[in-house]
PDB file of N, CA and C in Angstrom:
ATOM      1  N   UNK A   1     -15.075  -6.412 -20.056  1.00  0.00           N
ATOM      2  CA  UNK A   1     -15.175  -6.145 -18.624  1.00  0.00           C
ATOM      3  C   UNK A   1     -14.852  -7.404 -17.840  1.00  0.00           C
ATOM      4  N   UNK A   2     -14.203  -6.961 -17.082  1.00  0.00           N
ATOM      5  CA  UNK A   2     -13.864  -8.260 -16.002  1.00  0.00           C
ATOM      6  C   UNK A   2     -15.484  -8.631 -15.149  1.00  0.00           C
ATOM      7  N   UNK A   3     -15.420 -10.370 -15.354  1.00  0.00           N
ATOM      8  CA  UNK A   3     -16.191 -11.098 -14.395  1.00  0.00           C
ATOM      9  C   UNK A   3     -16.174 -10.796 -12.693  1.00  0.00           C
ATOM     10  N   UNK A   4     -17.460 -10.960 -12.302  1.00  0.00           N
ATOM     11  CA  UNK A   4     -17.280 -10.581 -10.792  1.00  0.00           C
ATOM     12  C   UNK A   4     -16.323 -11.421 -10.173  1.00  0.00           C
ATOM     13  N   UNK A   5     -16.459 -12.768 -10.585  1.00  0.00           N
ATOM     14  CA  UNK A   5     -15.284 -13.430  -9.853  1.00  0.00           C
ATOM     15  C   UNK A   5     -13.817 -12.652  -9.890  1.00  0.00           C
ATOM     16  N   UNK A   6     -13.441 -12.143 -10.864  1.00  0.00           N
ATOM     17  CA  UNK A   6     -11.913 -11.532 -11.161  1.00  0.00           C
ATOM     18  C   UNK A   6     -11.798  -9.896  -9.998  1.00  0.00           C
ATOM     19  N   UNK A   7     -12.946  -9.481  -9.812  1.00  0.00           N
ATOM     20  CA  UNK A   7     -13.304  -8.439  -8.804  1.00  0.00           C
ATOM     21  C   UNK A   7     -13.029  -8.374  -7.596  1.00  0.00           C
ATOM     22  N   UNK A   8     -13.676 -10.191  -7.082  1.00  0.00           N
ATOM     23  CA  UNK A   8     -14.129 -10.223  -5.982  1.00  0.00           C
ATOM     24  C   UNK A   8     -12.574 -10.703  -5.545  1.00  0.00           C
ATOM     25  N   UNK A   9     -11.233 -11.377  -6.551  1.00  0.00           N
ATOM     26  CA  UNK A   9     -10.428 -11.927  -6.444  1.00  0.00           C
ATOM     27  C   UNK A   9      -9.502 -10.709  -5.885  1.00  0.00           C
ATOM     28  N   UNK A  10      -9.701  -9.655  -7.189  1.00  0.00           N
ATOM     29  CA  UNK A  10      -8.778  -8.692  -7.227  1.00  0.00           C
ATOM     30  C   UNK A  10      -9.083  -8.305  -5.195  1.00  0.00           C
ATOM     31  N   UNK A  11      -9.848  -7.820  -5.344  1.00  0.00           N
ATOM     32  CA  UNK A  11     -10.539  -7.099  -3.678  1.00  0.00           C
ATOM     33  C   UNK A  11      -9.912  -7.718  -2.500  1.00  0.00           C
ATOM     34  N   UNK A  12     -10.235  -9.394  -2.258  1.00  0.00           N
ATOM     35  CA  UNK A  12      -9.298  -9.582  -1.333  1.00  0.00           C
ATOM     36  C   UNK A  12      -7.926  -9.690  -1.387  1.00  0.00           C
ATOM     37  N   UNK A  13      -7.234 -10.062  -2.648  1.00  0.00           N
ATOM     38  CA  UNK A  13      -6.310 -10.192  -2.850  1.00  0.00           C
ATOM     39  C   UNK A  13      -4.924  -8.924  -3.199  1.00  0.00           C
ATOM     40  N   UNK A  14      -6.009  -8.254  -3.369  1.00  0.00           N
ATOM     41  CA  UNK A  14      -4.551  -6.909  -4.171  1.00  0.00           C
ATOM     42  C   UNK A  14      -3.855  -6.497  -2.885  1.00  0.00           C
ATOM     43  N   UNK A  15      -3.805  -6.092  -2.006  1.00  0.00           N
ATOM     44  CA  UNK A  15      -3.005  -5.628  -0.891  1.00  0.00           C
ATOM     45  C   UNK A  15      -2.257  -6.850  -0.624  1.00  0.00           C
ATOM     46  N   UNK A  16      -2.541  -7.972  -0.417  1.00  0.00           N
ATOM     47  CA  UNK A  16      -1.056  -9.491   0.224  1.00  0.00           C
ATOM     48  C   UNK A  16      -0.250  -9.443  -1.358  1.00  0.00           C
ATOM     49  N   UNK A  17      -1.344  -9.105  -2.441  1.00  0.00           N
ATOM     50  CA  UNK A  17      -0.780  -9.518  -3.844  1.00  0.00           C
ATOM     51  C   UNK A  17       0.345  -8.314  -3.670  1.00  0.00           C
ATOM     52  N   UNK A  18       0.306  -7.328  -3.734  1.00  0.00           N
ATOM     53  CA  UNK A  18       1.169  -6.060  -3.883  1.00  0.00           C
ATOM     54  C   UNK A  18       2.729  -6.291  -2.716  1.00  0.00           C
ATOM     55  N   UNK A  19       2.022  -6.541  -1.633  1.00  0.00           N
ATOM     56  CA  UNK A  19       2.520  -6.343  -0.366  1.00  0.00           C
ATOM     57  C   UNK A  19       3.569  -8.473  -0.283  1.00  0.00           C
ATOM     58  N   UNK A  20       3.399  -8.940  -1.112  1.00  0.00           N
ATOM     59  CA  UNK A  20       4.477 -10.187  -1.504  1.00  0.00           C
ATOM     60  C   UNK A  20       3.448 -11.243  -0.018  1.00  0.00           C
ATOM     61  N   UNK A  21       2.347 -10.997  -0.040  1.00  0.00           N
ATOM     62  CA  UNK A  21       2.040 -11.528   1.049  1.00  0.00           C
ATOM     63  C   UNK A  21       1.898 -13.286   0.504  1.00  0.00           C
ATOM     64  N   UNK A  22       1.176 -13.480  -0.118  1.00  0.00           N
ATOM     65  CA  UNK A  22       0.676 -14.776  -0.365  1.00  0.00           C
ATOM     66  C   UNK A  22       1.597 -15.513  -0.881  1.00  0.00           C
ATOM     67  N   UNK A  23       0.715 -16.938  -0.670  1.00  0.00           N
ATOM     68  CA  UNK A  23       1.956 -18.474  -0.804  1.00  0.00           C
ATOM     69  C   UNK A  23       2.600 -18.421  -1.996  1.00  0.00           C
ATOM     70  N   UNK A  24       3.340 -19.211  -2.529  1.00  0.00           N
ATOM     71  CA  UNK A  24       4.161 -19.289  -3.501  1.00  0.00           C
ATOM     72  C   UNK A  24       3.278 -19.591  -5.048  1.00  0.00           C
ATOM     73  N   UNK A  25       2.359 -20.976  -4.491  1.00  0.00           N
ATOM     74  CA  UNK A  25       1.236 -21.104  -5.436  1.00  0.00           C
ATOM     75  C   UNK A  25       0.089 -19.996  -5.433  1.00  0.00           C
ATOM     76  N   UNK A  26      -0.172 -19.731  -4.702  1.00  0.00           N
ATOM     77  CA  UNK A  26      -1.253 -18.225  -5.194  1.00  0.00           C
ATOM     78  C   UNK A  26      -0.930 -17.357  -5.588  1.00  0.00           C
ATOM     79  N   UNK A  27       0.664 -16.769  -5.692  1.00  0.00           N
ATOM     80  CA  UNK A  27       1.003 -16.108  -6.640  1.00  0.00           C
ATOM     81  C   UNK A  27       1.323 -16.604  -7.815  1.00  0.00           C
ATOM     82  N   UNK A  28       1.675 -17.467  -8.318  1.00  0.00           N
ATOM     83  CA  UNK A  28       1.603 -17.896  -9.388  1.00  0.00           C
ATOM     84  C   UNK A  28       0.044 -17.731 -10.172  1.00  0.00           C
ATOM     85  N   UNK A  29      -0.558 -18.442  -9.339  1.00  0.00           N
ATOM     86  CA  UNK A  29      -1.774 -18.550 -10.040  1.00  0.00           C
ATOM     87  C   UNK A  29      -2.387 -16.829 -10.505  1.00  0.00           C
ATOM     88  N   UNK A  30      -1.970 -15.816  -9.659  1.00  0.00           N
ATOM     89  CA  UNK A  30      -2.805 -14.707  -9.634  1.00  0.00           C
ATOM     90  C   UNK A  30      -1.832 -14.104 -10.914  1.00  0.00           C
ATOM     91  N   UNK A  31      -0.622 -14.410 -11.006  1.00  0.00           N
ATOM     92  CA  UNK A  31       0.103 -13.612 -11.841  1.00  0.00           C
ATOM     93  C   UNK A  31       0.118 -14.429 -13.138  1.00  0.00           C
ATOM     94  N   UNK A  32      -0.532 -15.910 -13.093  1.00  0.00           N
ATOM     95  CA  UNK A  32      -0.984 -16.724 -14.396  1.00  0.00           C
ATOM     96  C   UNK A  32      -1.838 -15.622 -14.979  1.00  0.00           C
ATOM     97  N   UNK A  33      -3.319 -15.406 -13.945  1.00  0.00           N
ATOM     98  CA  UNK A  33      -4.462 -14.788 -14.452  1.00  0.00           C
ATOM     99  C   UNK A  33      -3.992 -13.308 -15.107  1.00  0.00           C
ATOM    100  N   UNK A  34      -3.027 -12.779 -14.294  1.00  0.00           N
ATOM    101  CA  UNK A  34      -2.857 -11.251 -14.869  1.00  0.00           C
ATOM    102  C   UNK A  34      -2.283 -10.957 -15.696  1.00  0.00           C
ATOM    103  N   UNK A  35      -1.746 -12.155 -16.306  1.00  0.00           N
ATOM    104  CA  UNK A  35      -1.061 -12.520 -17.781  1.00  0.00           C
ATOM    105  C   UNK A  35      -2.294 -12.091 -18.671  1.00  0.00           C
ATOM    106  N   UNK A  36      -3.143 -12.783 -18.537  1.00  0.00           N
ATOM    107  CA  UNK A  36      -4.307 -12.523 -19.816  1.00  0.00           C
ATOM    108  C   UNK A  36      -5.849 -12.092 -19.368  1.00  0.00           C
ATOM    109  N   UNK A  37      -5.162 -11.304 -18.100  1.00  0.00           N
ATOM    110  CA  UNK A  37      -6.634 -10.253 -17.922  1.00  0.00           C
ATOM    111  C   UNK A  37      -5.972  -8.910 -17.657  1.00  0.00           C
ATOM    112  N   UNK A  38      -5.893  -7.991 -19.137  1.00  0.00           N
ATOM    113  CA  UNK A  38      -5.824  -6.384 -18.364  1.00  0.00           C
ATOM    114  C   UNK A  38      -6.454  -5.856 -17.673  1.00  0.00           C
ATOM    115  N   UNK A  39      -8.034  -6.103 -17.248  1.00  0.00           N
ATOM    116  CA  UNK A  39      -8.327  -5.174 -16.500  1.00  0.00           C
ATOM    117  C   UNK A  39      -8.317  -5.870 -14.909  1.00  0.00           C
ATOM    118  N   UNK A  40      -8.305  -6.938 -14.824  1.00  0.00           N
ATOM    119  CA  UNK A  40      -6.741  -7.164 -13.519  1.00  0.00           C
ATOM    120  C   UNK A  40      -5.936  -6.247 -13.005  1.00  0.00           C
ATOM    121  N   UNK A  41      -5.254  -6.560 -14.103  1.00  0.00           N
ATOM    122  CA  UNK A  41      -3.332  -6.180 -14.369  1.00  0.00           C
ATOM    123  C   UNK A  41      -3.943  -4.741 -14.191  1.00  0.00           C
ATOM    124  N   UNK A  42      -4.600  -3.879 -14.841  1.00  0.00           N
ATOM    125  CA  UNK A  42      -4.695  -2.555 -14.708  1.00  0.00           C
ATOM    126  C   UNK A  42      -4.892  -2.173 -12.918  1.00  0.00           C
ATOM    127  N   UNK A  43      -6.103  -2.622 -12.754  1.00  0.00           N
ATOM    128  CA  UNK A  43      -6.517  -2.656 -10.599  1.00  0.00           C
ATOM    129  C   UNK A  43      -5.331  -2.755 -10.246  1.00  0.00           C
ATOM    130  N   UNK A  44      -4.552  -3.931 -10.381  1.00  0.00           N
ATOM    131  CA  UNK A  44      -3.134  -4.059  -9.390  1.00  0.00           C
ATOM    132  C   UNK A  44      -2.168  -3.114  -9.513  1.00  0.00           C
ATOM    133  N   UNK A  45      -2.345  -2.650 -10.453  1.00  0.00           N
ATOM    134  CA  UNK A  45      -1.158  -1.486 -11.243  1.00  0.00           C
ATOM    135  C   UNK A  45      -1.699  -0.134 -10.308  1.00  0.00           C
ATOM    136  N   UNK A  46      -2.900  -0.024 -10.706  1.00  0.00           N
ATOM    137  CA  UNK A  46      -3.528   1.415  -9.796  1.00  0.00           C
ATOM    138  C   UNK A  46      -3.418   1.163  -8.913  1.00  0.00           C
ATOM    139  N   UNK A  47      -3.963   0.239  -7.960  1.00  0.00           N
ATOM    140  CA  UNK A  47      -3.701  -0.340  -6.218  1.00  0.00           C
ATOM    141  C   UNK A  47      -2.356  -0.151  -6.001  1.00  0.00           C
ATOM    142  N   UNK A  48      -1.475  -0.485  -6.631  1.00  0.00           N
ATOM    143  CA  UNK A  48       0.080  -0.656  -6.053  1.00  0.00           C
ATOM    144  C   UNK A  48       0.509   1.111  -6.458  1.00  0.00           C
ATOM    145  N   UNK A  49      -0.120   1.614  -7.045  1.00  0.00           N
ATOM    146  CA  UNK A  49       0.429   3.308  -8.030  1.00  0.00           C
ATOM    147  C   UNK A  49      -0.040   4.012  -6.380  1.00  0.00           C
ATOM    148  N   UNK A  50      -1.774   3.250  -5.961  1.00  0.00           N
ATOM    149  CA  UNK A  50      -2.248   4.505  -4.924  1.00  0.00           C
ATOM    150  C   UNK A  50      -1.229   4.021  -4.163  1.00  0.00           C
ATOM    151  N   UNK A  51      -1.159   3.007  -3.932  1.00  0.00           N
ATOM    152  CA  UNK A  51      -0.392   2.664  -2.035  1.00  0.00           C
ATOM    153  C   UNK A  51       1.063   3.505  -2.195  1.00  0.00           C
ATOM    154  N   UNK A  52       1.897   3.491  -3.293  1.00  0.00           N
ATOM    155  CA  UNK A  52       3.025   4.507  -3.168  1.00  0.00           C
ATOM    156  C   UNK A  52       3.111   5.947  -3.208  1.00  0.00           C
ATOM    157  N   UNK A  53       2.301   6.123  -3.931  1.00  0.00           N
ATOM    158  CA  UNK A  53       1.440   7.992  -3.638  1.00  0.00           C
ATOM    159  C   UNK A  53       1.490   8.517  -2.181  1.00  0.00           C
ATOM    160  N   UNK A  54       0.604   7.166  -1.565  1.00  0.00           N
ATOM    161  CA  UNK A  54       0.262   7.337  -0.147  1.00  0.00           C
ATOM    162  C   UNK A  54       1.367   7.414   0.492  1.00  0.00           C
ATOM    163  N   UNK A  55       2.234   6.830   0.072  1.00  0.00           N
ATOM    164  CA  UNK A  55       3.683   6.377   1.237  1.00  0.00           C
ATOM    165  C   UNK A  55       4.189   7.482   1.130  1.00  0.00           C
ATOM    166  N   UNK A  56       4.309   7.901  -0.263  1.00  0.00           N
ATOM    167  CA  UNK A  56       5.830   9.165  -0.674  1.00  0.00           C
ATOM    168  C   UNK A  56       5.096  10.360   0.068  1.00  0.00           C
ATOM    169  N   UNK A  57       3.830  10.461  -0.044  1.00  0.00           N
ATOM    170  CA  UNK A  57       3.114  11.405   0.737  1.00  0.00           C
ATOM    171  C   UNK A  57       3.055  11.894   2.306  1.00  0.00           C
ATOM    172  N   UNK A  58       3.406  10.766   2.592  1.00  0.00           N
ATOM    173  CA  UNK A  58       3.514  10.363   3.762  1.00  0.00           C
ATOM    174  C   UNK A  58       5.045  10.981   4.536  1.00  0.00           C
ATOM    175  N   UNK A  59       6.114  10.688   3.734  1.00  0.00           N
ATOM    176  CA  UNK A  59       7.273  11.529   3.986  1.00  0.00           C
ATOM    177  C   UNK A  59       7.496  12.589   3.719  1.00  0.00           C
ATOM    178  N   UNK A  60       7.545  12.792   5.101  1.00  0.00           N
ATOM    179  CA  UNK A  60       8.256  14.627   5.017  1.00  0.00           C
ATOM    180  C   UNK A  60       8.699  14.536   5.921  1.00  0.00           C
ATOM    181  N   UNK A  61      10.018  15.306   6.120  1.00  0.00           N
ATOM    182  CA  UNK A  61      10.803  15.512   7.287  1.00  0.00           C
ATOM    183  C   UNK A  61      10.036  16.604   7.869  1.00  0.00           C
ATOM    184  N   UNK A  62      10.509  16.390   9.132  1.00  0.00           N
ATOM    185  CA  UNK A  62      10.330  17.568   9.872  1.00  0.00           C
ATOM    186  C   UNK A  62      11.412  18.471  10.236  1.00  0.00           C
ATOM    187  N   UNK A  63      11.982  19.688  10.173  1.00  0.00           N
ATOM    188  CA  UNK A  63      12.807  20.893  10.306  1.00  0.00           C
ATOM    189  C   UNK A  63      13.586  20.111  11.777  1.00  0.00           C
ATOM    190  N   UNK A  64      14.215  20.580  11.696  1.00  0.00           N
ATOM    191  CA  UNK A  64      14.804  20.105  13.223  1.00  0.00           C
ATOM    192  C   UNK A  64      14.936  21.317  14.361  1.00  0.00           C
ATOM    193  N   UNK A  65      14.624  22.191  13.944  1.00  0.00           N
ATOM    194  CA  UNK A  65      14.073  23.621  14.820  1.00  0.00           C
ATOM    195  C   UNK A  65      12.614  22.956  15.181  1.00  0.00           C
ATOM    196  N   UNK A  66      12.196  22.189  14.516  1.00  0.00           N
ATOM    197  CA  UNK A  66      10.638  22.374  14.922  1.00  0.00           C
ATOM    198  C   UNK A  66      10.568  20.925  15.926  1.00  0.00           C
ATOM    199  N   UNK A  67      11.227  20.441  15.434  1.00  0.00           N
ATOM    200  CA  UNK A  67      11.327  18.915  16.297  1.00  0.00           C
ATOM    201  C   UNK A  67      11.827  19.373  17.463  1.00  0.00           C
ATOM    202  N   UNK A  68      12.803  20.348  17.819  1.00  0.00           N
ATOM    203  CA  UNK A  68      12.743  20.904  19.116  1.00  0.00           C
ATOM    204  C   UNK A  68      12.159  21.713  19.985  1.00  0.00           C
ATOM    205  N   UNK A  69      11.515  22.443  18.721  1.00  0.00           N
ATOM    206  CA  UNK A  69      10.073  22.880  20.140  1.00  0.00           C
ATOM    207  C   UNK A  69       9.313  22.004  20.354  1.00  0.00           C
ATOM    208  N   UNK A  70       9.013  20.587  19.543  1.00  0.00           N
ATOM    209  CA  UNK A  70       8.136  19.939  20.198  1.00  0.00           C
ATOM    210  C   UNK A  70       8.667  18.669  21.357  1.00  0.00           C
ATOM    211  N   UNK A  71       9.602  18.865  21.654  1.00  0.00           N
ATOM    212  CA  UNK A  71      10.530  18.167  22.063  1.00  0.00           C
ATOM    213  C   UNK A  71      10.416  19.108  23.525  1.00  0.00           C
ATOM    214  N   UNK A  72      10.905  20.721  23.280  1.00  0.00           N
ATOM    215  CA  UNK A  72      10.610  21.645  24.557  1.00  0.00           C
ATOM    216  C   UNK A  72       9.521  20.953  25.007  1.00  0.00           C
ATOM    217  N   UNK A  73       8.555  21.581  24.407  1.00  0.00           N
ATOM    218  CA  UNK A  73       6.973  21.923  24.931  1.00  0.00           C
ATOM    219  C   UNK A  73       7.025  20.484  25.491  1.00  0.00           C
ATOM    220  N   UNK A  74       6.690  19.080  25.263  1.00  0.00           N
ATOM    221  CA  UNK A  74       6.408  18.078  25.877  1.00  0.00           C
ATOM    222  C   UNK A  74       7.732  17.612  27.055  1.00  0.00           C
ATOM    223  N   UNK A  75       8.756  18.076  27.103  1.00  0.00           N
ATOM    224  CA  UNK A  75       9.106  18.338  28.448  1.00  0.00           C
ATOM    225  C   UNK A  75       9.067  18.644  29.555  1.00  0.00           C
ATOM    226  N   UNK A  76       8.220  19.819  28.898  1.00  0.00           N
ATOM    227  CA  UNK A  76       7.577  20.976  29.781  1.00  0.00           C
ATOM    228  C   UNK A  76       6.319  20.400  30.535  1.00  0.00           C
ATOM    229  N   UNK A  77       5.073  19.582  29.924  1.00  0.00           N
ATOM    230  CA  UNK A  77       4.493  19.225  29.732  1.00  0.00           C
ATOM    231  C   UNK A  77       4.044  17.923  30.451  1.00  0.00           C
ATOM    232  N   UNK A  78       4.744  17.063  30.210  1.00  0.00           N
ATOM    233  CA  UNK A  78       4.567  15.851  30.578  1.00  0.00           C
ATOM    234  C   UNK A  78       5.231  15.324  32.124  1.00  0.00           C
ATOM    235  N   UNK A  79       4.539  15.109  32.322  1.00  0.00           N
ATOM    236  CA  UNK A  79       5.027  14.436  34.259  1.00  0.00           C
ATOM    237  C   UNK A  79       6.577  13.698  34.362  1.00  0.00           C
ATOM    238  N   UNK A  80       7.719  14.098  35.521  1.00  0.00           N
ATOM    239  CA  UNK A  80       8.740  13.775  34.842  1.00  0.00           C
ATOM    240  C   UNK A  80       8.664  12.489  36.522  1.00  0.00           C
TER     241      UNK A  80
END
């Protein structure tokens, strides 16, 4: 089992870690550690698996019949 320190690391860190946020040396260092801690490497793997779930989820087009009734209606609607 991972140490709380490796927890408390993963927690603030996995979103800048995923997201290319942090300095040049703190990634190194974090991707030293995730060399020889799987259950790290596993969190970042799931953290980075949910955040693209979320995204692809996130896209859907909308019909373009429907984008124009809502396009009507707030014409209609809104103070010109």
């Amino acid at each position: 089992m991972c140490p709380a320190s490796c927890r408390d690391l993963a927690l603030e860190m996995a979103c800048d870690y995923v997201e290319g946020k942090l300095d040049v040396d703190t990634m190194r260092e974090l991707d030293a550690h995730l060399g020889h801690c799987p259950n790290c490497m596993a969190f970042v793997r799931t953290y980075r698996d949910t955040s693209r779930i979320a995204r692809d989820a996130l896209r859907t087009e909308v019909p373009e019949d429907c984008t124009r009734l809502v396009m009507d209606f707030l014409d209609k609607k809104l103070p010109k």
